[in-house]
Protein backbone atom coordinates (compact mmCIF):
# COMPACT_ATOMS: atom_id res chain seq x y z
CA UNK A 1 2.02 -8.34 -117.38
CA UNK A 2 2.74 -6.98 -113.82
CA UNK A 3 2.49 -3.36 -113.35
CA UNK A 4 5.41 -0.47 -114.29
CA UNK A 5 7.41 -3.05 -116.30
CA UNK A 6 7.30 0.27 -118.73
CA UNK A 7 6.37 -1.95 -122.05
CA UNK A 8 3.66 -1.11 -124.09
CA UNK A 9 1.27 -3.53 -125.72
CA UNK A 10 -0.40 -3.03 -129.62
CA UNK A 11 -3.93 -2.59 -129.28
CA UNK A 12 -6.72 -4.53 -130.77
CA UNK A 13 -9.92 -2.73 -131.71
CA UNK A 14 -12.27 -5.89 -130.37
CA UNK A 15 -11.49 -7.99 -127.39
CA UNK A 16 -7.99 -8.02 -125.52
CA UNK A 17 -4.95 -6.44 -126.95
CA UNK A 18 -3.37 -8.85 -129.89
CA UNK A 19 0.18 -9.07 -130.76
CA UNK A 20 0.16 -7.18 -133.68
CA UNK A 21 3.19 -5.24 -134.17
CA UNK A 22 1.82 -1.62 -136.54
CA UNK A 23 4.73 -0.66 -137.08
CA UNK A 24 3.56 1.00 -140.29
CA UNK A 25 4.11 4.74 -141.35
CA UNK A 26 0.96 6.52 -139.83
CA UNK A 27 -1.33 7.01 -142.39
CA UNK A 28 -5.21 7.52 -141.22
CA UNK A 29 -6.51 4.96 -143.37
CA UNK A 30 -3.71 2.71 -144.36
CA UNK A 31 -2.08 0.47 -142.75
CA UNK A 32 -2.57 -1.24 -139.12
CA UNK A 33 -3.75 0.70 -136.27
CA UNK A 34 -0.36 2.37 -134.27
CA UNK A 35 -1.73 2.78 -130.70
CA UNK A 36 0.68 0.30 -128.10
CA UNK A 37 -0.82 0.56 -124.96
CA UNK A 38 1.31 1.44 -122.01
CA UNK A 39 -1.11 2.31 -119.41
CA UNK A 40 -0.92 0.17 -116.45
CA UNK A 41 -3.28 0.92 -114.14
CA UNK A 42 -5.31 -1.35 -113.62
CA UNK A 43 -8.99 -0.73 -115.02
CA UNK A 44 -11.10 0.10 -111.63
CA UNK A 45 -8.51 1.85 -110.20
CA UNK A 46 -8.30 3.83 -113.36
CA UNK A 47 -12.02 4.71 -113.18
CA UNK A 48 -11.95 5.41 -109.18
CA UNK A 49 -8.52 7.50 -110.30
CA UNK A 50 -10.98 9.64 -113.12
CA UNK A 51 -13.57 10.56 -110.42
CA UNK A 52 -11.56 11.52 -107.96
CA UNK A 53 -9.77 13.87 -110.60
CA UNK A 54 -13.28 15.25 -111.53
CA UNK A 55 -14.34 15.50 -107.95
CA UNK A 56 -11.15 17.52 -106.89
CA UNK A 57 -11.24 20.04 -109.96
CA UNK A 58 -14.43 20.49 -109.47
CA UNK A 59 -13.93 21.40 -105.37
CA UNK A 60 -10.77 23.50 -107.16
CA UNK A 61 -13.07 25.70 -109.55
CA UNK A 62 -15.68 25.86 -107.15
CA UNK A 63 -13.20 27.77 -104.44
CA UNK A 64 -11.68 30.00 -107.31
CA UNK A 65 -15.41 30.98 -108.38
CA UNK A 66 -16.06 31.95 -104.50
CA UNK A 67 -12.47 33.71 -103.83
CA UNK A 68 -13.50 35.77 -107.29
CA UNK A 69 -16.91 36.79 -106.14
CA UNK A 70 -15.52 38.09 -102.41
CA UNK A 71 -12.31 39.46 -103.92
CA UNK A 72 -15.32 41.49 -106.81
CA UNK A 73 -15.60 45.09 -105.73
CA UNK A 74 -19.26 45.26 -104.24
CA UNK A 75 -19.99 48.61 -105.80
CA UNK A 76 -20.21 46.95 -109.14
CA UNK A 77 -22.70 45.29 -110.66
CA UNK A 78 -21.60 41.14 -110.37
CA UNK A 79 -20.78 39.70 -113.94
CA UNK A 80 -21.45 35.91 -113.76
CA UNK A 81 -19.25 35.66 -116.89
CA UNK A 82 -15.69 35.91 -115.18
CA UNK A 83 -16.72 33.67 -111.33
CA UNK A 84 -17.96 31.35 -113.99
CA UNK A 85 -14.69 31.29 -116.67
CA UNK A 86 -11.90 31.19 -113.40
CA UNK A 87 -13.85 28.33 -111.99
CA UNK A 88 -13.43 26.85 -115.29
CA UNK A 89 -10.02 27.19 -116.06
CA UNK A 90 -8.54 26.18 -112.39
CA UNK A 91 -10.83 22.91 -112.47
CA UNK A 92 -8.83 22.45 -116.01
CA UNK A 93 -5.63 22.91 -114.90
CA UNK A 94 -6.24 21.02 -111.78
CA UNK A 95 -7.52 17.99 -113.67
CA UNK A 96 -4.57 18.38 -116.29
CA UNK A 97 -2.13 18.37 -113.62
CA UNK A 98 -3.48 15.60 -111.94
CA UNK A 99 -4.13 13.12 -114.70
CA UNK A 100 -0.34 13.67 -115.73
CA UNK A 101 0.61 13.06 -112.09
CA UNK A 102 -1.83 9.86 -111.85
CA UNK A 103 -0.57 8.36 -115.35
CA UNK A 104 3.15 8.82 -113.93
CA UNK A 105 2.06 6.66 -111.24
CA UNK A 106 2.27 3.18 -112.31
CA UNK A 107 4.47 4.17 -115.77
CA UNK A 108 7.97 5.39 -115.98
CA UNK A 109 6.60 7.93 -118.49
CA UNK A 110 3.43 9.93 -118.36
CA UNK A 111 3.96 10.78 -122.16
CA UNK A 112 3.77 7.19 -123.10
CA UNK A 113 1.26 5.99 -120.39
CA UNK A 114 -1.37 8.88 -121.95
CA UNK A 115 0.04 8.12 -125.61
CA UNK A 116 0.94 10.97 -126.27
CA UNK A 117 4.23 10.26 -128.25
CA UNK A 118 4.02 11.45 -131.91
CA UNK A 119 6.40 9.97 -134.24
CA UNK A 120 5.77 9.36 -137.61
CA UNK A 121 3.04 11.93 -137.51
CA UNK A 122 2.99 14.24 -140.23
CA UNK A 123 1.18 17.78 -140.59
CA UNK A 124 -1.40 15.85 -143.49
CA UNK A 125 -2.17 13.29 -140.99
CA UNK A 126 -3.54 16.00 -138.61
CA UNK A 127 -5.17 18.11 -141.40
CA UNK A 128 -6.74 14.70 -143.07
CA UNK A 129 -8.01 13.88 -139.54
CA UNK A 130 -9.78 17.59 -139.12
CA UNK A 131 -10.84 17.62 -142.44
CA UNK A 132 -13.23 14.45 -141.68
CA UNK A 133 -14.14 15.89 -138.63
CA UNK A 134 -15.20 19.22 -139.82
CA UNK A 135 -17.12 17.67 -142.89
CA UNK A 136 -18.92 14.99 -140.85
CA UNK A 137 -19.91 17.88 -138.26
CA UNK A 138 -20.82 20.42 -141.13
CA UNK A 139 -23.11 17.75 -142.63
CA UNK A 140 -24.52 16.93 -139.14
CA UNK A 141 -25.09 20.25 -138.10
CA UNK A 142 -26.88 21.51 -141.37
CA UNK A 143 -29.47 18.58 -140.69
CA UNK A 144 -29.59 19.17 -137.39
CA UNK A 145 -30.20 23.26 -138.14
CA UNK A 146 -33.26 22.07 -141.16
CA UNK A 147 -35.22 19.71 -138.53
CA UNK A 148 -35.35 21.26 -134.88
CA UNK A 149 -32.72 24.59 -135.47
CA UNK A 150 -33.92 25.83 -131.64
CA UNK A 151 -31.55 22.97 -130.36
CA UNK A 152 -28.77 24.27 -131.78
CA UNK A 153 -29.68 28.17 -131.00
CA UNK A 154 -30.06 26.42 -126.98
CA UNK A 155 -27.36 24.64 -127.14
CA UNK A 156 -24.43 27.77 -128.55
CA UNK A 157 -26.21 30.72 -126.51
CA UNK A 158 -24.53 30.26 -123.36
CA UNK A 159 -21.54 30.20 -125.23
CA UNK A 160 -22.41 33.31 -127.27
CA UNK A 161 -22.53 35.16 -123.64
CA UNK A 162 -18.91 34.21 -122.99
CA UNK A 163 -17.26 35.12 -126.01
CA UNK A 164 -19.12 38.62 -126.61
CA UNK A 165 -18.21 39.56 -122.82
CA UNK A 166 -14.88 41.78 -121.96
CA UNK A 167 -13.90 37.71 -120.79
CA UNK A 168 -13.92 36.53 -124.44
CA UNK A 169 -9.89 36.45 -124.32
CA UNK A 170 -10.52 33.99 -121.23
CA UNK A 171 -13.22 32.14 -123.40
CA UNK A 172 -10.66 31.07 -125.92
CA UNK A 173 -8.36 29.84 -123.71
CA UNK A 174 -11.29 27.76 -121.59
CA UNK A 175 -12.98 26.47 -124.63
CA UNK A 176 -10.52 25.99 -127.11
CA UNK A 177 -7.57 24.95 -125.06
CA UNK A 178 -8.40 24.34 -121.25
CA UNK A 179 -11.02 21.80 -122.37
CA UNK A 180 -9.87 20.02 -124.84
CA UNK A 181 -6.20 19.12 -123.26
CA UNK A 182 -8.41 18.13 -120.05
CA UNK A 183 -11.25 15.90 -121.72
CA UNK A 184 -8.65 14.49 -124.21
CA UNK A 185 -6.05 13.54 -121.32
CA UNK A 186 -8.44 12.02 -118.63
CA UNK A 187 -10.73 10.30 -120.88
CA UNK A 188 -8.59 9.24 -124.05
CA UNK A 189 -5.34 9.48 -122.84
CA UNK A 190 -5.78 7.55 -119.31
CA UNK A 191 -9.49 6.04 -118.98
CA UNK A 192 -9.16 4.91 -122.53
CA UNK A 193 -5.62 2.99 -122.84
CA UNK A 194 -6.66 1.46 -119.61
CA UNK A 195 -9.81 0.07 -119.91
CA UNK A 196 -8.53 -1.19 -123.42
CA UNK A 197 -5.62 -3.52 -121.38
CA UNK A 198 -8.98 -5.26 -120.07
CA UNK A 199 -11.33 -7.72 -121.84
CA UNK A 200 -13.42 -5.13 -122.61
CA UNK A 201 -10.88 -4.76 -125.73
CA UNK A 202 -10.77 -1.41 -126.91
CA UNK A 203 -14.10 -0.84 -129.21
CA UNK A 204 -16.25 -1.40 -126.11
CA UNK A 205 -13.92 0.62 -124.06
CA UNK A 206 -14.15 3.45 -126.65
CA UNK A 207 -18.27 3.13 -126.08
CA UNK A 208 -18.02 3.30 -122.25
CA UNK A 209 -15.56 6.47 -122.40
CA UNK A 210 -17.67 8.31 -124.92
CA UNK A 211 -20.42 7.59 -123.13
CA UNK A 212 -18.94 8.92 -119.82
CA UNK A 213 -17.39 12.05 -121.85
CA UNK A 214 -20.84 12.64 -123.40
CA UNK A 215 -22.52 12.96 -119.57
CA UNK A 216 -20.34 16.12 -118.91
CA UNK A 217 -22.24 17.49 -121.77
CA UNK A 218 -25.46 17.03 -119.81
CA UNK A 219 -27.37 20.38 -120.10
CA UNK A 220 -27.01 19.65 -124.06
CA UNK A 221 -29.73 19.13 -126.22
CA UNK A 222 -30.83 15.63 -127.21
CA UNK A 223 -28.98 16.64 -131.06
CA UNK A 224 -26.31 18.71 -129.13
CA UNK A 225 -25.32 15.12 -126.89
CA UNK A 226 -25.61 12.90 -130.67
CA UNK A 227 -23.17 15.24 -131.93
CA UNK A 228 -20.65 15.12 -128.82
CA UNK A 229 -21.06 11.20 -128.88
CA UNK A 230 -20.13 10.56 -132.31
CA UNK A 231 -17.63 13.24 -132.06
CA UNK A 232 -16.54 10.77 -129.20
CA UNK A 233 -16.40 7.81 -131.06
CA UNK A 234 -14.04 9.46 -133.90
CA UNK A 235 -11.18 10.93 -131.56
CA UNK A 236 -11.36 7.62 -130.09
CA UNK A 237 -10.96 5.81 -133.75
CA UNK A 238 -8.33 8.34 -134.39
CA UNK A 239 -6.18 7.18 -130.89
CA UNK A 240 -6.46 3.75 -132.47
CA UNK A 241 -5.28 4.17 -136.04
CA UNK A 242 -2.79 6.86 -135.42
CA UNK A 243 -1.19 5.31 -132.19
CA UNK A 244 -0.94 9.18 -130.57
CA UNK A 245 -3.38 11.47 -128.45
CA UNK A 246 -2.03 14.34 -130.03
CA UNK A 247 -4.12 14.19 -133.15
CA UNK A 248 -7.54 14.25 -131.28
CA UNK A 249 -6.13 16.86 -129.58
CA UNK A 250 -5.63 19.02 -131.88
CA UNK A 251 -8.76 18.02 -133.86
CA UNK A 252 -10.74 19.09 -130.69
CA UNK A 253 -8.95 22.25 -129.87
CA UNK A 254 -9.24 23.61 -133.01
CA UNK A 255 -13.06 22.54 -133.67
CA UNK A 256 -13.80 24.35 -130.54
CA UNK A 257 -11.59 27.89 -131.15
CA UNK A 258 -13.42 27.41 -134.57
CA UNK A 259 -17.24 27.68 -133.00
CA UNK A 260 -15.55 30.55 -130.44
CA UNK A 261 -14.83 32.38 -133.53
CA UNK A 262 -17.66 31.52 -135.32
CA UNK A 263 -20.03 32.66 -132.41
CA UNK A 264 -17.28 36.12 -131.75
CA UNK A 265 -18.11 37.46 -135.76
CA UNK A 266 -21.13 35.50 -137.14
CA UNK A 267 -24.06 36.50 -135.81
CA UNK A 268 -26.53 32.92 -135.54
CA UNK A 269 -30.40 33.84 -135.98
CA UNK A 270 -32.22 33.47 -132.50
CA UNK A 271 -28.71 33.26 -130.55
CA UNK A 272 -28.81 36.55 -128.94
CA UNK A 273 -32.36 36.08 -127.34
CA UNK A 274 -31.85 32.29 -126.60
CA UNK A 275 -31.94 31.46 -122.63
């Protein structure tokens, strides 16, 4: 299919996408997978199109973080917390704008080319889908917190700095909004649907994205990375049987504002002195 012809293709979950219709009521379990692919840029221009998006946030956040420091009255002691949290948040909005912008590029609509279109979605569908999530990750983490629990006291400590600051408001918004839309746009919602257009097929393509999405999470733990791999792997599943990024979305977003809060009124043995 050439490029921009605006129609979207079902997608199958191993090899090229079939031509399976899934035209079923969304159900999470039920039924054939919903995702129709309408991404059309082409696969290596989609992953050239993902680093330049990193690179340029990044450049983004980094000036904010300097403009903060030289705009910070000298007379004060210099609070890493804020530099650190408006760096952040303008690399986030940068990246959101310009994965929208990119996905527009070669589609007539950005909200189908990053599949974000939710109909047939219902509020049980995204409460069934969170429910897994937070069960799977409850199970994980108490196993995790019985074999090696100084991971997971490494791994939330910076964290626990942000969100007991007089920055925790900004926290919130970085963590359990700013990175979420960002992560789920650029690598769900665009690397994702196009890789999947390839031979790759989408199961593989899931695999290669996770894997990329996990490498952000670098200074994590070897348990911390597991966790944000599988983690991976499920909002990936979920684009697939529910046909719409907005359920791994919200599944993300409110996982994260649910460790913010956890880590704002539940103090974690070892937390406070880890780092």
């Amino acid at each position: 299919m050439p490029p921009g012809d605006g129609n979207s293709h079902p997608a199958g979950f191993f090899g090229a996408p079939t031509d399976r219709l899934g035209r079923a009521p969304v159900h999470v379990f039920r039924g054939p997978p919903r995702l129709r692919l309408a991404n059309d840029w082409p696969p290596f221009a989609a992953v050239g199109a993902v680093l330049i998006i990193l690179i340029l946030s990044f450049v983004a956040g980094t000036a904010a973080s300097v403009v903060t420091l030289a705009m910070s009255d000298p007379s004060l002691p210099r609070d890493a917390v804020w530099p650190q949290l408006i760096a952040l948040v303008t690399a986030q909005v940068v990246a959101i704008a310009l994965v929208m912008l990119a996905a527009r590029f070669f589609s007539d609509s950005w909200i189908k080319a990053l599949a974000l279109e939710g109909a047939g979605l219902r509020a049980r569908d995204y409460l069934l889908a969170l429910g897994i999530m937070v069960a799977a990750m409850a199970l994980f983490t108490g196993i995790v917190w019985l074999v090696d629990p100084s991971s997971m006291i490494e791994d939330l400590a910076p964290f626990r700095v942000f969100v007991r600051s007089d920055a925790w408001w900004l926290t919130l918004i970085a963590v359990g909004i700013g990175a979420p839309l960002m992560e789920e746009l650029i690598f769900r919602g665009f690397l994702l649907t196009a890789l999947a257009k390839s031979r790759l097929g989408f199961a593989v393509s899931a695999v290669v994205t996770t894997v990329v999405w996990t490498a952000l999470h670098a200074s994590y733990s070897p348990a911390g990375l597991l966790a944000v791999f599988l983690v991976g792997l499920y909002l990936s599943w979920l684009v697939w049987r529910t046909g719409s990024l907005r359920v791994a979305i919200f599944c993300h977003a409110t996982y994260n504002l649910g460790v913010v809060l956890l880590l704002m009124f539940v103090e974690i043995p070892g937390a406070a002195t880890a780092g």
